[in-house]
C-alpha atoms as a PDB file:
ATOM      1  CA  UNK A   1     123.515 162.000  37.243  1.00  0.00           C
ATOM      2  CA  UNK A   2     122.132 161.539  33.557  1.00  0.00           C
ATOM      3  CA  UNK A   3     125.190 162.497  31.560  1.00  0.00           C
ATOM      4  CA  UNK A   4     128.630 163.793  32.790  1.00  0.00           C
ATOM      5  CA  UNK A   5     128.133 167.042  31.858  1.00  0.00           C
ATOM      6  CA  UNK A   6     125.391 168.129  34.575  1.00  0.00           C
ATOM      7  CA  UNK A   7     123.776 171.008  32.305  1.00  0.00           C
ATOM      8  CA  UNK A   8     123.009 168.367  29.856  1.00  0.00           C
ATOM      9  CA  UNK A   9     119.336 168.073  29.736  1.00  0.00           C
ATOM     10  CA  UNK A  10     117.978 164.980  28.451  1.00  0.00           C
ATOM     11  CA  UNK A  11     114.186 164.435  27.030  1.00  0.00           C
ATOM     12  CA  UNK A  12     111.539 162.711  29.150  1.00  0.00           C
ATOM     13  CA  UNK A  13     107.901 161.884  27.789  1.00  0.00           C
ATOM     14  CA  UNK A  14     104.823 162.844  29.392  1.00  0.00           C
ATOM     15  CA  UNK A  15     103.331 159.535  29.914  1.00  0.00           C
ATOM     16  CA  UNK A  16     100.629 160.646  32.607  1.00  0.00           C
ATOM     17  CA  UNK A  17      98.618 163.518  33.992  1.00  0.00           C
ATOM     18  CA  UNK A  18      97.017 164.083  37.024  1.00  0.00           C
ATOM     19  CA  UNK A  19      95.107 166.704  38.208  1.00  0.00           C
ATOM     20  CA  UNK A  20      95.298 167.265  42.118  1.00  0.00           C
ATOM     21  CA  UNK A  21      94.055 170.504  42.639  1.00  0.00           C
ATOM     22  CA  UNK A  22      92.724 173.525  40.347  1.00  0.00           C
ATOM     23  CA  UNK A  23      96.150 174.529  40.356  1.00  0.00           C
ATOM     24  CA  UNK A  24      98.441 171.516  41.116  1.00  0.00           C
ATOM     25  CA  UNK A  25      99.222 168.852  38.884  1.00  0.00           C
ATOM     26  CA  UNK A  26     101.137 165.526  39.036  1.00  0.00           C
ATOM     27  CA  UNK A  27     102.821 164.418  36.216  1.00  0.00           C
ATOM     28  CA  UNK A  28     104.582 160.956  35.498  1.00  0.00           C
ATOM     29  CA  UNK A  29     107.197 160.970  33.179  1.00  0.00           C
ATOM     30  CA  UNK A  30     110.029 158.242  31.378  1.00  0.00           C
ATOM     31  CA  UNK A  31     113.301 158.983  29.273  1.00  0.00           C
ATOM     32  CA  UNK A  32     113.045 158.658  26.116  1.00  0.00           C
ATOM     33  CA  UNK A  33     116.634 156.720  25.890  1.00  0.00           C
ATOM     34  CA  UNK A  34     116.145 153.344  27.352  1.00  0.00           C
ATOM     35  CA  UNK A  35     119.758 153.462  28.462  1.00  0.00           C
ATOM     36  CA  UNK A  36     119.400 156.332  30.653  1.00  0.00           C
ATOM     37  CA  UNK A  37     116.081 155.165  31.846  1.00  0.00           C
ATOM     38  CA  UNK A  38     118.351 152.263  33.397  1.00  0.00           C
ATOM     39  CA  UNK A  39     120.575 154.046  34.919  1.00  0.00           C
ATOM     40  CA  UNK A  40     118.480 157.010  36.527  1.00  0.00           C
ATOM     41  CA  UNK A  41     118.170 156.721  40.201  1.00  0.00           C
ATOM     42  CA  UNK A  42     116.892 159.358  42.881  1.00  0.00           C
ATOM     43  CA  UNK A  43     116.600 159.372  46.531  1.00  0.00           C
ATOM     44  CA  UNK A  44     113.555 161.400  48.935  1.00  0.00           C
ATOM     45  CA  UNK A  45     114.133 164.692  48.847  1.00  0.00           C
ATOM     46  CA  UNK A  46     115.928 165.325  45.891  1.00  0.00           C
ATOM     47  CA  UNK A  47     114.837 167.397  42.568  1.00  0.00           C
ATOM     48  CA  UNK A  48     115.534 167.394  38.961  1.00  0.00           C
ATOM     49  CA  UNK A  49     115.898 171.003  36.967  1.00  0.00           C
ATOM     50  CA  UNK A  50     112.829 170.489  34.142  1.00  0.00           C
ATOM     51  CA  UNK A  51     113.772 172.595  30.829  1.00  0.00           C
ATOM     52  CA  UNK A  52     110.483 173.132  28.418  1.00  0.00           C
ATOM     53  CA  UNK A  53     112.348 174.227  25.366  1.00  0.00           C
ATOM     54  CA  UNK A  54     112.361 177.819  24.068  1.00  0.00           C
ATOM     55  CA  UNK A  55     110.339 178.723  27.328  1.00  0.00           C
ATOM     56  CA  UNK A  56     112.815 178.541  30.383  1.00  0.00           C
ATOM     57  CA  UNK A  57     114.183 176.219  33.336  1.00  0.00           C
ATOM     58  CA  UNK A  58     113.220 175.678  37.135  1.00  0.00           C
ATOM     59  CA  UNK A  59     113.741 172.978  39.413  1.00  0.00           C
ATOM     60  CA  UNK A  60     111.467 170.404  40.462  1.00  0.00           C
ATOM     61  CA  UNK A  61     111.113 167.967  43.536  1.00  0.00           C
ATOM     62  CA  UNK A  62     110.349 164.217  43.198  1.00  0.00           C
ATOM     63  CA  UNK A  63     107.291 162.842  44.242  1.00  0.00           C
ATOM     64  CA  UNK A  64     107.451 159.400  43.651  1.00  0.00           C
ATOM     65  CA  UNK A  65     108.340 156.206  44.986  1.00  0.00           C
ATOM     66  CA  UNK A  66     111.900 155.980  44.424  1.00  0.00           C
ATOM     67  CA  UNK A  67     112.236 152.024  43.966  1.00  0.00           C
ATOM     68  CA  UNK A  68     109.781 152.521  41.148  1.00  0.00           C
ATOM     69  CA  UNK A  69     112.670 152.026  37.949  1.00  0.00           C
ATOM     70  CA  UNK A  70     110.094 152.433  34.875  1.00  0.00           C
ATOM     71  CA  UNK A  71     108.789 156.240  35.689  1.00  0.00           C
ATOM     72  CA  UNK A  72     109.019 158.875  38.117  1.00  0.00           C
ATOM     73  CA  UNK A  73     106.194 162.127  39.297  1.00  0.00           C
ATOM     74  CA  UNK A  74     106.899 165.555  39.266  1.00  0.00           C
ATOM     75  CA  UNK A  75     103.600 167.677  41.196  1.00  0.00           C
ATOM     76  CA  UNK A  76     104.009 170.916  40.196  1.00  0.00           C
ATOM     77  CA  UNK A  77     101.862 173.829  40.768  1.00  0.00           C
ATOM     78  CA  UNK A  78     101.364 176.514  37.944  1.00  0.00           C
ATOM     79  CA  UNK A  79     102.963 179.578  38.975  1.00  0.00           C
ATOM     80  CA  UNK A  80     105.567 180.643  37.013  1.00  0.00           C
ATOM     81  CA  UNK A  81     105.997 180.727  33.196  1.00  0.00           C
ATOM     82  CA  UNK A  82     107.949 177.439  32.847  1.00  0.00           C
ATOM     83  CA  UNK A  83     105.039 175.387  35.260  1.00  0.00           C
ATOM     84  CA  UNK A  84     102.309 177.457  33.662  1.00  0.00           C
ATOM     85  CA  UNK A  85     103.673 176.271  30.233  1.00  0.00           C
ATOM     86  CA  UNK A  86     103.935 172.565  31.440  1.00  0.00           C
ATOM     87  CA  UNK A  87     100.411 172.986  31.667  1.00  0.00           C
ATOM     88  CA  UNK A  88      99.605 173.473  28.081  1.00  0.00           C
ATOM     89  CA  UNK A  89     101.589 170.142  27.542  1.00  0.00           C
ATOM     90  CA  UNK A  90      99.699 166.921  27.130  1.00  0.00           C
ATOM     91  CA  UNK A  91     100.560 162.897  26.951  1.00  0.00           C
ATOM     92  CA  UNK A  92     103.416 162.149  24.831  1.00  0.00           C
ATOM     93  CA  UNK A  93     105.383 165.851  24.747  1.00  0.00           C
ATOM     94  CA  UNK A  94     108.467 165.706  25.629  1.00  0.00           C
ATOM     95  CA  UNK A  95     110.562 167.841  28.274  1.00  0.00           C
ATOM     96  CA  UNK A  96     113.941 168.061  29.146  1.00  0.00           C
ATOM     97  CA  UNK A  97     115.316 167.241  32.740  1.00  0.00           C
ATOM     98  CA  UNK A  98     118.684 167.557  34.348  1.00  0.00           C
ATOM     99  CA  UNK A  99     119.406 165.526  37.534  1.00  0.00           C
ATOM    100  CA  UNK A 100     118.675 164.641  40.020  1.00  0.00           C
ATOM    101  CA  UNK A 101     120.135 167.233  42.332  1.00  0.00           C
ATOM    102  CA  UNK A 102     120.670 167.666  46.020  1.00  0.00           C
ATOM    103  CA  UNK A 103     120.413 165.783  49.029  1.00  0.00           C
ATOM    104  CA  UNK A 104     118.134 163.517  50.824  1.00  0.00           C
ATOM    105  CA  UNK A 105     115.523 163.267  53.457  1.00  0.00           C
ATOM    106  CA  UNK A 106     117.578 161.645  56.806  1.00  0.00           C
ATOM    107  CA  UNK A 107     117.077 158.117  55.839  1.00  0.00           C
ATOM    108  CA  UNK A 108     119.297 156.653  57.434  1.00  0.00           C
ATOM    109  CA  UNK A 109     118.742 159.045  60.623  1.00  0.00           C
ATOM    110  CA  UNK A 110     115.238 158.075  61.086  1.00  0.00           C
ATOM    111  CA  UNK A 111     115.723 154.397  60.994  1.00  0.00           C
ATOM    112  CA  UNK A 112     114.614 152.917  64.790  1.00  0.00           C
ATOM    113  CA  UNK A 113     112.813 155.984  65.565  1.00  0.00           C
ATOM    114  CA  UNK A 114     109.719 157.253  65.312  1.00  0.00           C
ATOM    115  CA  UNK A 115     108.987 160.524  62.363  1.00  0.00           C
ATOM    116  CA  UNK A 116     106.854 163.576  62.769  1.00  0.00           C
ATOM    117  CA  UNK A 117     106.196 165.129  59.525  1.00  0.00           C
ATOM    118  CA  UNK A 118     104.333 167.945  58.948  1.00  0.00           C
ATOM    119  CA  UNK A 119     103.619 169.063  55.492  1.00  0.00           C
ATOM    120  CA  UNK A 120     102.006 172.685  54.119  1.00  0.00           C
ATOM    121  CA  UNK A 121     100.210 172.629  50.801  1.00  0.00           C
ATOM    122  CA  UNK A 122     102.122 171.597  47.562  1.00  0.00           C
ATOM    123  CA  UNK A 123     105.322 170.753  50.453  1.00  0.00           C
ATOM    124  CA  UNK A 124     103.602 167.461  51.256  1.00  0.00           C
ATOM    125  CA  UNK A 125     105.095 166.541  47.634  1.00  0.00           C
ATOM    126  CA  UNK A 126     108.525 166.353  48.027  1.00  0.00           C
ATOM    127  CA  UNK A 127     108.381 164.468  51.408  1.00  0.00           C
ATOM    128  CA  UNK A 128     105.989 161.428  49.569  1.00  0.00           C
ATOM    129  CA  UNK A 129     108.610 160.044  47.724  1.00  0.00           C
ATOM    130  CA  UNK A 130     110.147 159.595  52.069  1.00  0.00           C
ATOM    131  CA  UNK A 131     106.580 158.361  53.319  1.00  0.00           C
ATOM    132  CA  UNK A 132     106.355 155.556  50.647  1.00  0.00           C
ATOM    133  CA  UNK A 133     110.115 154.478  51.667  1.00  0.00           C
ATOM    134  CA  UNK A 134     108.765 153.884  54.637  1.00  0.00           C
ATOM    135  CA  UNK A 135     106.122 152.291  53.940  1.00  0.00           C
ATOM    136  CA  UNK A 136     108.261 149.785  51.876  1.00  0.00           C
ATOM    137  CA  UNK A 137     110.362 149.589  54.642  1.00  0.00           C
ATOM    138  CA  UNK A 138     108.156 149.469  57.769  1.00  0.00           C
ATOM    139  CA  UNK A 139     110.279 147.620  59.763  1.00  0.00           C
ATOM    140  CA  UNK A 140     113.079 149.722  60.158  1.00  0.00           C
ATOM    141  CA  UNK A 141     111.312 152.581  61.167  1.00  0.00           C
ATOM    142  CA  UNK A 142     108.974 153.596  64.495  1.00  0.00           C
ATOM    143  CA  UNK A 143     105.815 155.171  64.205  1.00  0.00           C
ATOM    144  CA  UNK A 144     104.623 157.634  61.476  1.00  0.00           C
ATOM    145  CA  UNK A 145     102.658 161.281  62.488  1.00  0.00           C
ATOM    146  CA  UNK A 146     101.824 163.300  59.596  1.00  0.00           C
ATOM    147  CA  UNK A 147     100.255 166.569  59.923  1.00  0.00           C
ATOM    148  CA  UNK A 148      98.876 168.059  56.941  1.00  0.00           C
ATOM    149  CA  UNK A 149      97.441 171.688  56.436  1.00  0.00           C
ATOM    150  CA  UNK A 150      96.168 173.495  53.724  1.00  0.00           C
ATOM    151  CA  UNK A 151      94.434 176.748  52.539  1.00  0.00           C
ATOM    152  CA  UNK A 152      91.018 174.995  51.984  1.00  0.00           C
ATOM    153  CA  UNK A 153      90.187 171.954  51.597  1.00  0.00           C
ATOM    154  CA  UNK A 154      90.383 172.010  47.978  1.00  0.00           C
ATOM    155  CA  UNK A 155      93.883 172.521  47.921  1.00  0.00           C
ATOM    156  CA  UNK A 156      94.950 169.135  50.044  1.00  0.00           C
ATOM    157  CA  UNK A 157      97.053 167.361  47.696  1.00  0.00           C
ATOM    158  CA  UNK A 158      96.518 162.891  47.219  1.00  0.00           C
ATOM    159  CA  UNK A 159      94.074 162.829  49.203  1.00  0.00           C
ATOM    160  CA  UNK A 160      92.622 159.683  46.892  1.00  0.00           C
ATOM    161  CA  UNK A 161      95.702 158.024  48.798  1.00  0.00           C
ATOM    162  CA  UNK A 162      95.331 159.044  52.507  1.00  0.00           C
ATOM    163  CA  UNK A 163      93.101 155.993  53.548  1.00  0.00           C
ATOM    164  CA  UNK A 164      95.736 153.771  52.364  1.00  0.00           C
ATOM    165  CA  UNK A 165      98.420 155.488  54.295  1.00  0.00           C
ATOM    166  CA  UNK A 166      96.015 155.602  57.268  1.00  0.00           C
ATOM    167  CA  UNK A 167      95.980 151.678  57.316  1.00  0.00           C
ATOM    168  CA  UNK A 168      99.539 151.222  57.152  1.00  0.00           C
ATOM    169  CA  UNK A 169     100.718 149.851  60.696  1.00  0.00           C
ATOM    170  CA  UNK A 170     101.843 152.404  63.333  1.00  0.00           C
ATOM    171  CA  UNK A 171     100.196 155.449  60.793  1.00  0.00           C
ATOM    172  CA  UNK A 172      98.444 158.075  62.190  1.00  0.00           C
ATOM    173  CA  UNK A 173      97.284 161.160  60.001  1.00  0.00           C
ATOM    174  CA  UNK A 174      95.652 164.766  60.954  1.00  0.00           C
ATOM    175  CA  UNK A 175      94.471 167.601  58.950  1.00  0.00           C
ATOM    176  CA  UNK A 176      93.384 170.969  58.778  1.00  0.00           C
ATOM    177  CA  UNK A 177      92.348 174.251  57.058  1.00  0.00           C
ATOM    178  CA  UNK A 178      93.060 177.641  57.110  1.00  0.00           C
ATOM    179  CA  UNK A 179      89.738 178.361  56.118  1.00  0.00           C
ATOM    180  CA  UNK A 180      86.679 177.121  55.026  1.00  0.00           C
ATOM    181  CA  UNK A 181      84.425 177.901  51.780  1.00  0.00           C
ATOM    182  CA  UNK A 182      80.760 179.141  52.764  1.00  0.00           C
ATOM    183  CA  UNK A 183      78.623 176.116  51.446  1.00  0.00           C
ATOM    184  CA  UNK A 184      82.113 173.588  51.747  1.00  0.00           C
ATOM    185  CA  UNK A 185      82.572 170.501  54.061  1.00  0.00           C
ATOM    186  CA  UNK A 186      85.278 169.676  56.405  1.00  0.00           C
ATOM    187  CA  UNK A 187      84.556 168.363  59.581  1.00  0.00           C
ATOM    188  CA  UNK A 188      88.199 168.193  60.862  1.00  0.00           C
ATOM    189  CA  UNK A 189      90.575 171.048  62.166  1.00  0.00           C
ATOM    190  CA  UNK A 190      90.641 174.810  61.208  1.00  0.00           C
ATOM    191  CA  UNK A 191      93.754 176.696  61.603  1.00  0.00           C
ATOM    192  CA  UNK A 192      97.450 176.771  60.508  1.00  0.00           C
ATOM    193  CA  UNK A 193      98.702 173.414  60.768  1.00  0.00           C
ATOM    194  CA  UNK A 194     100.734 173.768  63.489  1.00  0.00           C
ATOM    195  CA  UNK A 195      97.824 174.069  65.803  1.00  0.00           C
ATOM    196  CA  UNK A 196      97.856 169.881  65.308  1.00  0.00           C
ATOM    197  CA  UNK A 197     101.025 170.155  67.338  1.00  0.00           C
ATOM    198  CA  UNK A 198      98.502 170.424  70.408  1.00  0.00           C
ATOM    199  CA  UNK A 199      97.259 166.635  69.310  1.00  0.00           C
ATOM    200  CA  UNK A 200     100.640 165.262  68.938  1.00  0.00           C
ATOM    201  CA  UNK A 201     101.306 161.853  69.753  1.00  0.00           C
ATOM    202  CA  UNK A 202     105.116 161.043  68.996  1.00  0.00           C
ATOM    203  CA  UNK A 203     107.659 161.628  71.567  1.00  0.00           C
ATOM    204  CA  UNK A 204     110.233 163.707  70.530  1.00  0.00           C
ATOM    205  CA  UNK A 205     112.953 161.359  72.511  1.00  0.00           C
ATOM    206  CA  UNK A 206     113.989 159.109  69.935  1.00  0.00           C
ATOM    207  CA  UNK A 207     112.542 160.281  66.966  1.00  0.00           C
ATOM    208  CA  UNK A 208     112.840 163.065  64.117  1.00  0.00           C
ATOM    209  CA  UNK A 209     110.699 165.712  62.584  1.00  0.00           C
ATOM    210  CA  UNK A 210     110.677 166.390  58.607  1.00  0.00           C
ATOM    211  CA  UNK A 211     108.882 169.786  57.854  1.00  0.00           C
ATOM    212  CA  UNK A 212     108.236 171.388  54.391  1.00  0.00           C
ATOM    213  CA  UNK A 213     105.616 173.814  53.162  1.00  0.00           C
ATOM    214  CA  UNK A 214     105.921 177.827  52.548  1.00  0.00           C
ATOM    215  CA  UNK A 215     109.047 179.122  54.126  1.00  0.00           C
ATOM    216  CA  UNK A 216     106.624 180.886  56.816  1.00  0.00           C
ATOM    217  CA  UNK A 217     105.013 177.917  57.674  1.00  0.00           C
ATOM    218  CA  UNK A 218     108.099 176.275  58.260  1.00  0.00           C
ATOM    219  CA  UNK A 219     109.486 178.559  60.369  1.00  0.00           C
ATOM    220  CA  UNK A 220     106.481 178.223  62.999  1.00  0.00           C
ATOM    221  CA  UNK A 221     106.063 174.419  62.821  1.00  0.00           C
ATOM    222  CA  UNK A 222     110.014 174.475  63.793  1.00  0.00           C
ATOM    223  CA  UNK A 223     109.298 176.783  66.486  1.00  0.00           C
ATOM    224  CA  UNK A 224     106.440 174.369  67.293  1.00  0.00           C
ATOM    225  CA  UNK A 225     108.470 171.199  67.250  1.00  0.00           C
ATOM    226  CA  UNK A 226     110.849 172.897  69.473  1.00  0.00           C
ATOM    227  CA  UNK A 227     108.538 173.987  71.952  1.00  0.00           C
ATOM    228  CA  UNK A 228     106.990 170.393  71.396  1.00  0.00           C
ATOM    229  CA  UNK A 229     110.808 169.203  72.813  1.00  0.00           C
ATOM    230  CA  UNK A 230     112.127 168.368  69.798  1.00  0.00           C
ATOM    231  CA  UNK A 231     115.925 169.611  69.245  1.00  0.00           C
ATOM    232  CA  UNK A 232     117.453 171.947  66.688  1.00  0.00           C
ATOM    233  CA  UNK A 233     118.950 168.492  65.337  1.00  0.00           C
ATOM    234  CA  UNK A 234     116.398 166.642  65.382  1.00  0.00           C
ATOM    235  CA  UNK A 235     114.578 168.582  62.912  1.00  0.00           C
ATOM    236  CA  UNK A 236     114.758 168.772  59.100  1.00  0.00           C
ATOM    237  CA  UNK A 237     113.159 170.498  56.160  1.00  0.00           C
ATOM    238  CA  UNK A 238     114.023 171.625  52.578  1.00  0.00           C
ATOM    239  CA  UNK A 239     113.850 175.037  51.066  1.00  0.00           C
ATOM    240  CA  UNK A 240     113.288 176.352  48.156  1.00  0.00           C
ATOM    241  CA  UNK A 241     115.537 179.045  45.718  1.00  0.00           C
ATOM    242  CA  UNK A 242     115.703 180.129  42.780  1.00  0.00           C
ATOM    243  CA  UNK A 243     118.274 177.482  41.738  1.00  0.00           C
ATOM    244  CA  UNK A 244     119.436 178.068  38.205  1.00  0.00           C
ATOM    245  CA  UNK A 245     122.971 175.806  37.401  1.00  0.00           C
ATOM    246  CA  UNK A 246     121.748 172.913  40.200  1.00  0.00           C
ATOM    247  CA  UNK A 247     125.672 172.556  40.642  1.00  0.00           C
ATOM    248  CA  UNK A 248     126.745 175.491  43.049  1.00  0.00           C
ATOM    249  CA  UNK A 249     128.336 177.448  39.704  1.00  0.00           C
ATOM    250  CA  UNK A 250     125.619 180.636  39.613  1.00  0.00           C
ATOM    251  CA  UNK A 251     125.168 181.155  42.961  1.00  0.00           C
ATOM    252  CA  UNK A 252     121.284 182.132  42.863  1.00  0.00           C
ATOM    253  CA  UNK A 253     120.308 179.450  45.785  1.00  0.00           C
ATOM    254  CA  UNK A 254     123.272 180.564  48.120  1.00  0.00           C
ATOM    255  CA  UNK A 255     122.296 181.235  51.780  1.00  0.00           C
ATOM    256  CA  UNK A 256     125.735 181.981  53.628  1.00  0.00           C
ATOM    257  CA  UNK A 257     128.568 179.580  53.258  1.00  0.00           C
ATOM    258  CA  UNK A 258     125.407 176.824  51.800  1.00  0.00           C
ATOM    259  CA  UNK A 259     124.039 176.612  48.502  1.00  0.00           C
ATOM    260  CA  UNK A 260     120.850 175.168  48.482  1.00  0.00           C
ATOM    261  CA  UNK A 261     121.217 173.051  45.126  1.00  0.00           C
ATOM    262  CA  UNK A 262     124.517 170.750  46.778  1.00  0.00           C
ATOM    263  CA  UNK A 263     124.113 171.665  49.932  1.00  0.00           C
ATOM    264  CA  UNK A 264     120.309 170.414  50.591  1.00  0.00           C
ATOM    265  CA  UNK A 265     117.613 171.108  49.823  1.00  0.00           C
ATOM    266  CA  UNK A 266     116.839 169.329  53.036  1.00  0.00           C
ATOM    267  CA  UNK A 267     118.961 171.131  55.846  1.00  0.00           C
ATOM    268  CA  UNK A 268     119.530 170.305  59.339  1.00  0.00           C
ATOM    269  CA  UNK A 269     117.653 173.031  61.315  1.00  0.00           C
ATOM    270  CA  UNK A 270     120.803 173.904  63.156  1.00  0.00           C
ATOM    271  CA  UNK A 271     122.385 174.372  60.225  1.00  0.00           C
ATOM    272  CA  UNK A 272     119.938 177.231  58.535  1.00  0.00           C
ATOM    273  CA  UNK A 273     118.241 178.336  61.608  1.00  0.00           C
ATOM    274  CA  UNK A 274     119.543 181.651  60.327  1.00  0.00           C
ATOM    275  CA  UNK A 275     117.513 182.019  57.449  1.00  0.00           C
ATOM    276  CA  UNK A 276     114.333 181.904  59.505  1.00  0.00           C
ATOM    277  CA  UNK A 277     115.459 185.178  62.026  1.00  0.00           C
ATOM    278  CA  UNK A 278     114.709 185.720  66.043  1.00  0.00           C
ATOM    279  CA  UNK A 279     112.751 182.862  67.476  1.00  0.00           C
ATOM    280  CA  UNK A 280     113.223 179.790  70.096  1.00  0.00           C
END
């Protein structure tokens, strides 16, 4: 944590923006105190709760490399008044961040097997700060299967970096579309992404699957992975609520006995299989 007292919020500078999408930006930010800049640490899969002043509060996954000491992403998309405000912001404001919260991406659990992730839109964000520990750390993990899907084409988030994650050893990416724009380009899947599961290549013996995307969309690839032969266990993802305190006080992100701000985000599918109703 920053400070001891958790609802502290302390300021962070703009220092880059990136434009992704029409909608989605990424943007890479440092603490203004030098000391706290030391000593701020996060894990995959974890947020941080971004304040803009006078304007409002909501939590935001990491989507950085987390060995990277100097600066840190946030990729937010603009729908709400705090994002839509961040995007008024330029180089050199200033924000205020509590954090970081929550859990991790299995880590440790995936080491010596092989990962299926599948990723939905903007949810491909959160689980990059997990693909580039892997990448740092190829040895200790099996192969990597990422499915990707998106609305359009247009919408497909890093895709400046998806050549260099294609060379990585073991690496294997697919993609597709809900839909296409008359006049656009795209000569690779259309459908929900969890048609891809029909090209999979990992076997679910020995190996994990991280999902995140809409909550829809991650109820289906689950079902998918299950049906692939993956267990209940053997799958992950992280969920979004409307997390307020980040510290299980308000109770806004509580889904049964679990709150999703100390709790997970990322959750065991056995453990929140309830939240997604009837199915496999």
């Amino acid at each position: 944590m920053i400070h001891e007292n958790p609802h502290i919020p302390d300021g962070a500078v703009i220092q880059g923006i990136k434009a992704q999408t029409y909608d989605t930006t990424t943007y890479t930010l440092s603490f203004r105190d030098p000391a706290v800049r030391d000593r701020y640490r996060f894990v995959p899969g974890q947020f941080n709760m971004m304040t803009l002043f006078g304007i409002g509060e909501a939590p935001i996954s990491m989507s950085s490399d987390p060995t990277c000491q100097e600066s840190f992403d946030h990729t937010v998309r603009a729908v709400g008044s705090v994002t839509r405000a961040l995007t008024r912001m330029g180089v050199g404001d200033v924000v205020g961040l509590r954090g970081p919260f929550g859990n991790q991406w299995p880590v440790k659990e995936a080491e010596g097997k092989d990962i299926l992730i599948v990723a939905g839109g903007i949810g491909l964000a959160p689980l990059r700060p997990f693909i580039m520990h892997v990448f740092a750390s190829r040895p200790r993990y099996g192969k990597l299967e990422i499915f990707y899907g998106a609305r359009t084409p247009s919408d497909l988030l890093f895709t400046d970096e998806f050549a260099a994650w294609q060379s990585q050893p073991g690496t294997r990416m697919l993609f597709s579309v809900d839909k296409v724009p008359e006049g656009g380009v795209w000569d690779r899947t259309v459908g929900v992404v969890t048609v891809l599961f029909e090209e999979m290549q990992t076997r679910p013996g020995g190996a994990v699957a991280l999902i995140c995307g809409p909550e829809v969309m991650m109820k289906f690839a689950a079902f998918s992975a299950m049906g692939a032969g993956f267990a209940p266990e053997q799958i992950y993802l992280s969920l979004e609520r409307r997390m307020q305190c980040g510290v299980c006080l308000c109770g806004h992100c509580q889904i049964g006995s679990k709150y999703v701000c100390k709790d997970g985000p990322v959750f065991n599918y056995d453990e929140i299989k309830q939240v997604f109703g009837p199915g496999m």
